[in-house]
Protein backbone atom coordinates (compact mmCIF):
# COMPACT_ATOMS: atom_id res chain seq x y z
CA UNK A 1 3.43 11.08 -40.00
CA UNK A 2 -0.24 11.38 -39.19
CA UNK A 3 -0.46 14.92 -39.20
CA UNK A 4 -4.13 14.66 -37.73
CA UNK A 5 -3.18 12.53 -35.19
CA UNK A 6 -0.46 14.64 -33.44
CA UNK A 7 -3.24 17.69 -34.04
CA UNK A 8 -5.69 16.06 -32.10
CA UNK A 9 -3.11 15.08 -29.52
CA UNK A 10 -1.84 18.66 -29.13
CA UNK A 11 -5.55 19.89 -28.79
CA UNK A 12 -7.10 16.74 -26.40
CA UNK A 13 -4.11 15.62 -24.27
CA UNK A 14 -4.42 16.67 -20.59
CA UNK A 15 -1.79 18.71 -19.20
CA UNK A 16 -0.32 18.57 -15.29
CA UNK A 17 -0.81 21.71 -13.23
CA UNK A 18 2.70 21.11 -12.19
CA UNK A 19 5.56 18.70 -11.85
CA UNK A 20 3.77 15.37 -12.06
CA UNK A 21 4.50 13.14 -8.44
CA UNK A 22 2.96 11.20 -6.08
CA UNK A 23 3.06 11.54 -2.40
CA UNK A 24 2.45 8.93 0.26
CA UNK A 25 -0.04 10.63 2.98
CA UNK A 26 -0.89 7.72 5.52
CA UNK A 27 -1.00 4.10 5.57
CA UNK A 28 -2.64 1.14 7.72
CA UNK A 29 -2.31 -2.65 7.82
CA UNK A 30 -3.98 -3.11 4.43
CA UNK A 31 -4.38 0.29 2.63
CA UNK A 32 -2.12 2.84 1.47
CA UNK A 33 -3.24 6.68 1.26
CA UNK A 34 -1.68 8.22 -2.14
CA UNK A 35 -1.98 11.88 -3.44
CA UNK A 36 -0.81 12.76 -7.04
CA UNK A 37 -0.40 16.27 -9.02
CA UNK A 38 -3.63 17.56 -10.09
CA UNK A 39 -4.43 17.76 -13.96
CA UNK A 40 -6.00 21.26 -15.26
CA UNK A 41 -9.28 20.29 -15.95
CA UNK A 42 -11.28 23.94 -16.66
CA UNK A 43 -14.93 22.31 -16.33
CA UNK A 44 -14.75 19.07 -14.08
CA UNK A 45 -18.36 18.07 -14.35
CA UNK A 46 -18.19 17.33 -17.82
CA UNK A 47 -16.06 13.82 -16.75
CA UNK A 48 -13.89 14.28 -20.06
CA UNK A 49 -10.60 14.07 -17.91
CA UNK A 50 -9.61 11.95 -15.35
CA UNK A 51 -6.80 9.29 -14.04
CA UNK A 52 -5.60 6.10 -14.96
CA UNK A 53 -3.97 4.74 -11.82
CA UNK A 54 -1.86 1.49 -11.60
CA UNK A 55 -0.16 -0.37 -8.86
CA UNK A 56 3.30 -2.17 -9.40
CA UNK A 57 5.07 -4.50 -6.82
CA UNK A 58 8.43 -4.48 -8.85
CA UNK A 59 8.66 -0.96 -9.32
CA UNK A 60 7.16 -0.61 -13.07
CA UNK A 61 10.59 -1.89 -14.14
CA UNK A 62 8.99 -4.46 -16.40
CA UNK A 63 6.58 -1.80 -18.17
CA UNK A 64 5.65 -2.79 -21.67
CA UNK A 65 5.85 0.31 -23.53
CA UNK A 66 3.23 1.48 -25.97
CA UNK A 67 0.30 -0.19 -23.69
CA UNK A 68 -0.67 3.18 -22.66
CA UNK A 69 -1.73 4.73 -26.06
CA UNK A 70 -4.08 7.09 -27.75
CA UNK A 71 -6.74 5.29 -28.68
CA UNK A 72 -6.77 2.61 -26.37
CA UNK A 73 -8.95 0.74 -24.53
CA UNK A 74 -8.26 -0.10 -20.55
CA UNK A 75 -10.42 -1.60 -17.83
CA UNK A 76 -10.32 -1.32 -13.76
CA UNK A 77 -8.78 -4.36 -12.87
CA UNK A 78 -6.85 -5.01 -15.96
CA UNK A 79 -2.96 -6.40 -15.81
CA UNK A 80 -0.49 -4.85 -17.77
CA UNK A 81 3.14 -6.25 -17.57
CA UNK A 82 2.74 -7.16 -13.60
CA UNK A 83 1.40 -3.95 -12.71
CA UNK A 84 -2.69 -3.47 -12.20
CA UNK A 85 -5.20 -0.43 -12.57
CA UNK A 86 -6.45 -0.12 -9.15
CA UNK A 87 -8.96 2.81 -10.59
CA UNK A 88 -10.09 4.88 -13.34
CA UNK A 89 -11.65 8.10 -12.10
CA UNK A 90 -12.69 11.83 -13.55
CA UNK A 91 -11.25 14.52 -11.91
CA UNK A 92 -14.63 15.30 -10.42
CA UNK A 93 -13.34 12.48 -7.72
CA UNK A 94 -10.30 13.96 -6.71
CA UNK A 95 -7.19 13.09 -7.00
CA UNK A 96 -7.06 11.66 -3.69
CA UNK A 97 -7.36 7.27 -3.19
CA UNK A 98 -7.30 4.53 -0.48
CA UNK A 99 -5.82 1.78 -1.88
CA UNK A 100 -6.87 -1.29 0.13
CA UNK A 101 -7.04 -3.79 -2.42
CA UNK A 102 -4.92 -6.59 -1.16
CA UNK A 103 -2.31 -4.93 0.71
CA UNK A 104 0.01 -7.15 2.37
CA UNK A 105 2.25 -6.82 5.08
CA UNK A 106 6.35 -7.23 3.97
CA UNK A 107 5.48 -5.88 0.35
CA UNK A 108 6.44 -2.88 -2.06
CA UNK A 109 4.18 -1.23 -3.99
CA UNK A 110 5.16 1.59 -6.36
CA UNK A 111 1.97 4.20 -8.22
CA UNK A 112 1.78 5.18 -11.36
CA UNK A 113 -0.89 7.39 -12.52
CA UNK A 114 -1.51 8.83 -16.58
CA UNK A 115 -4.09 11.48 -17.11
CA UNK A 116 -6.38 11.20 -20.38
CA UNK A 117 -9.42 13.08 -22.22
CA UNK A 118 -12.30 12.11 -23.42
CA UNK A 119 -13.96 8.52 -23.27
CA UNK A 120 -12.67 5.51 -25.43
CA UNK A 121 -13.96 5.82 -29.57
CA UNK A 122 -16.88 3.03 -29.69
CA UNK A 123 -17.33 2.76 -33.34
CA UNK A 124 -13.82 2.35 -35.03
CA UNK A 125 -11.06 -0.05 -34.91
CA UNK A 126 -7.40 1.60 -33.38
CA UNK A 127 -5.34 2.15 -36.27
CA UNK A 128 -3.15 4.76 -37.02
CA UNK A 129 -6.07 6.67 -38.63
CA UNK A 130 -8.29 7.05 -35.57
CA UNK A 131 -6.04 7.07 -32.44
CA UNK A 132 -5.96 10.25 -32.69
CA UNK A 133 -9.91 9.74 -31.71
CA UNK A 134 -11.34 8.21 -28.30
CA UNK A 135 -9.31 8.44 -25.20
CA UNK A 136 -5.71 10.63 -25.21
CA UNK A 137 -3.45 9.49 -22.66
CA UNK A 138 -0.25 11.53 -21.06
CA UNK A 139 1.52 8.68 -22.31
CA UNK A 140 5.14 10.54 -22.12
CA UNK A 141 4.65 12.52 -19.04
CA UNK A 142 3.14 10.68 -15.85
CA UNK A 143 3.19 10.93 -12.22
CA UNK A 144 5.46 7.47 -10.32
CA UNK A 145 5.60 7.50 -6.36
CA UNK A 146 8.88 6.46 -4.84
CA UNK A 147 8.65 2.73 -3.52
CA UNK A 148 6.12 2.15 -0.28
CA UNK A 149 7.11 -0.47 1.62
CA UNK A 150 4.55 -2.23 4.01
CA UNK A 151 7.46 -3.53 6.41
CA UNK A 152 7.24 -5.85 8.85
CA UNK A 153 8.84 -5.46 12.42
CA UNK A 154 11.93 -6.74 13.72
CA UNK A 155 10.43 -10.21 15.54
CA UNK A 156 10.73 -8.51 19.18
CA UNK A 157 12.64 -10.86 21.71
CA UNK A 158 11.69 -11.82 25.36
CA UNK A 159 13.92 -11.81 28.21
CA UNK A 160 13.02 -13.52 31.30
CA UNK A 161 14.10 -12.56 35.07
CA UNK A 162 13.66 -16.74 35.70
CA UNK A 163 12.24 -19.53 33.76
CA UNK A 164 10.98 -21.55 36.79
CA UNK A 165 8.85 -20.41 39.94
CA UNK A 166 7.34 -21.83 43.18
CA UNK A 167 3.83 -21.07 43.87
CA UNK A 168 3.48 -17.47 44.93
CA UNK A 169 6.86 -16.36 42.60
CA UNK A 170 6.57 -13.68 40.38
CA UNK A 171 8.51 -13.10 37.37
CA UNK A 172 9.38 -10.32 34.78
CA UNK A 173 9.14 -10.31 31.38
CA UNK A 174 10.39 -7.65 29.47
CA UNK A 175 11.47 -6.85 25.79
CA UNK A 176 14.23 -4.34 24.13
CA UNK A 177 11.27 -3.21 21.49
CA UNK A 178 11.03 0.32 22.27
CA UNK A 179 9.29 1.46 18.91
CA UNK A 180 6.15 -0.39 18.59
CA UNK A 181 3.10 1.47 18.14
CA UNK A 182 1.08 -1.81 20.10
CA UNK A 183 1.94 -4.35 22.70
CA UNK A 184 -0.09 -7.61 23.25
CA UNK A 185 1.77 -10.22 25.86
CA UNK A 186 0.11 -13.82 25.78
CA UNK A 187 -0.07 -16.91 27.79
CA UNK A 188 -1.03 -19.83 25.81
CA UNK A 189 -2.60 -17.99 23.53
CA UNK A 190 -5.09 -15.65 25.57
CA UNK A 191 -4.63 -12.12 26.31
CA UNK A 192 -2.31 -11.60 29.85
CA UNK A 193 -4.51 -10.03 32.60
CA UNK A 194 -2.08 -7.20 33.49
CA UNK A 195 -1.90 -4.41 31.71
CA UNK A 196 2.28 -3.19 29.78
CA UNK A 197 4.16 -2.68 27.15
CA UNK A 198 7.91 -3.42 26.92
CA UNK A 199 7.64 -5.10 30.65
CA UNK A 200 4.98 -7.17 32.58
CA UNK A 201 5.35 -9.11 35.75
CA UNK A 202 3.15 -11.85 36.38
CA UNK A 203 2.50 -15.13 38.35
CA UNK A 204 1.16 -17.94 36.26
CA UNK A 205 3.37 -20.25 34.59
CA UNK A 206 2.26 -21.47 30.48
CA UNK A 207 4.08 -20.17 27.27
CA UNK A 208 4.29 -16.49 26.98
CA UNK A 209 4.88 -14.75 23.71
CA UNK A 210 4.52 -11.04 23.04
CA UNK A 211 2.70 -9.31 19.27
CA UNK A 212 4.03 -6.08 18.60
CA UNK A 213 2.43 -3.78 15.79
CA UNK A 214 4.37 -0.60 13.78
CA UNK A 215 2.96 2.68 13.01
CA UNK A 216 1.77 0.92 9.40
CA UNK A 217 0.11 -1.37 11.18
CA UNK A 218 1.84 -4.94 10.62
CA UNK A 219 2.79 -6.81 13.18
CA UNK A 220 5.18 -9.61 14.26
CA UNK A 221 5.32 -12.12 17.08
CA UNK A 222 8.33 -13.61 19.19
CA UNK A 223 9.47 -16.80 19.80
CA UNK A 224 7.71 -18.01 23.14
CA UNK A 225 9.31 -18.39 26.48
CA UNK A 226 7.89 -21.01 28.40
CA UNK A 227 7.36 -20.91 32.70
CA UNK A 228 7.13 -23.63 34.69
CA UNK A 229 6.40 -24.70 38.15
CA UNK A 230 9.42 -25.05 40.29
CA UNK A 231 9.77 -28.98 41.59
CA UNK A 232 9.53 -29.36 45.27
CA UNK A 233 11.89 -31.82 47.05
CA UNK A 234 10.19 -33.85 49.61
């Protein structure tokens, strides 16, 4: 046993305030809003402890272990396993972060963030002599949100009070969606002039389709129902 190591490790390693966690606070169509359990850091400024934050779209379950080590050396941006680190930040920043880095729509993303102390050893080699130098990681205690999905809607359907009208007709379209956050009804593509939500009437004939958005902000679209002019009989 490296006696010096686990020393140093005692000494160095960052410790939580509290029971490590993440907590969702908001999201948007292509950004989610996490907040994590602070680390006690007793002089912020000095930028000797901060968070190693990575995303995961299968839920970390895939982790290589012993990636996130004393001693080692990670990058913004690098992979590890399928997971990415979205950011590497000193306290000084908070412990607060947007994530908008290619957020899509019908995805899960799960957060996984390691505190560590003191900046990466430039002049030796990691062996087990001199991980006990550089960077210390909270390698067996860190913070994991719960899994955020970015759901899409339900595709909202489109019920018609006729399919066919006569020059002067008026028809009513009008949808069961009750729990969309935005409406936007279309005829052949453009915006429809009159103003609603789950139920329009209008005049024109063309294809009509409706775009409803969630409170996350994705959206889905509905199959279109088409109006046409009623033939006359002469």
């Amino acid at each position: 046993m490296n006696i010096n190591h686990w020393f140093w490790r005692e000494t160095r390693e960052p410790k939580w305030s509290g029971a490590p966690a993440i907590s969702l606070l908001s999201q948007s169509a292509n950004s989610n809003t996490i907040e994590w359990t602070a680390l006690d850091d007793p002089n912020p400024q000095d930028s000797t402890t901060g968070y190693l934050i990575l995303r995961d779209t299968l839920g970390f379950a895939g982790f290589p272990s012993g990636v996130i080590r004393d001693g080692a050396t990670i990058a913004k941006g690098a992979r590890i396993g399928t997971s990415t680190v979205i950011d590497i930040r000193p306290t000084k920043l908070g412990r607060r972060l947007v994530d908008s880095t290619n957020i899509l729509c019908g995805m899960t993303y799960t957060y996984r963030v390691y505190g560590y102390r003191y900046r990466r050893d430039d002049l030796l080699s990691v062996t087990d002599d001199t991980t006990a130098r550089g960077r210390q990681y909270t390698d067996g205690r860190w913070c994991e949100s719960a899994p955020i999905t970015k759901s899409n809607p339900t595709k909202p359907l489109i019920q018609a009070s006729r399919l066919q009208i006569c020059p002067g007709d008026t028809v009513t379209l009008t949808t069961t969606t009750t729990n969309a956050v935005l409406y936007e009804w279309t005829v052949n593509g453009l915006s429809v002039p009159v103003g609603g939500t789950t139920r329009i009437v209008v005049r024109a004939t063309g294809e009509y389709r409706l775009v409803i958005k969630g409170a996350d902000g994705c959206s889905a679209m509905s199959d279109p129902v088409v109006i046409s002019a009623l033939t006359t009989v002469s």
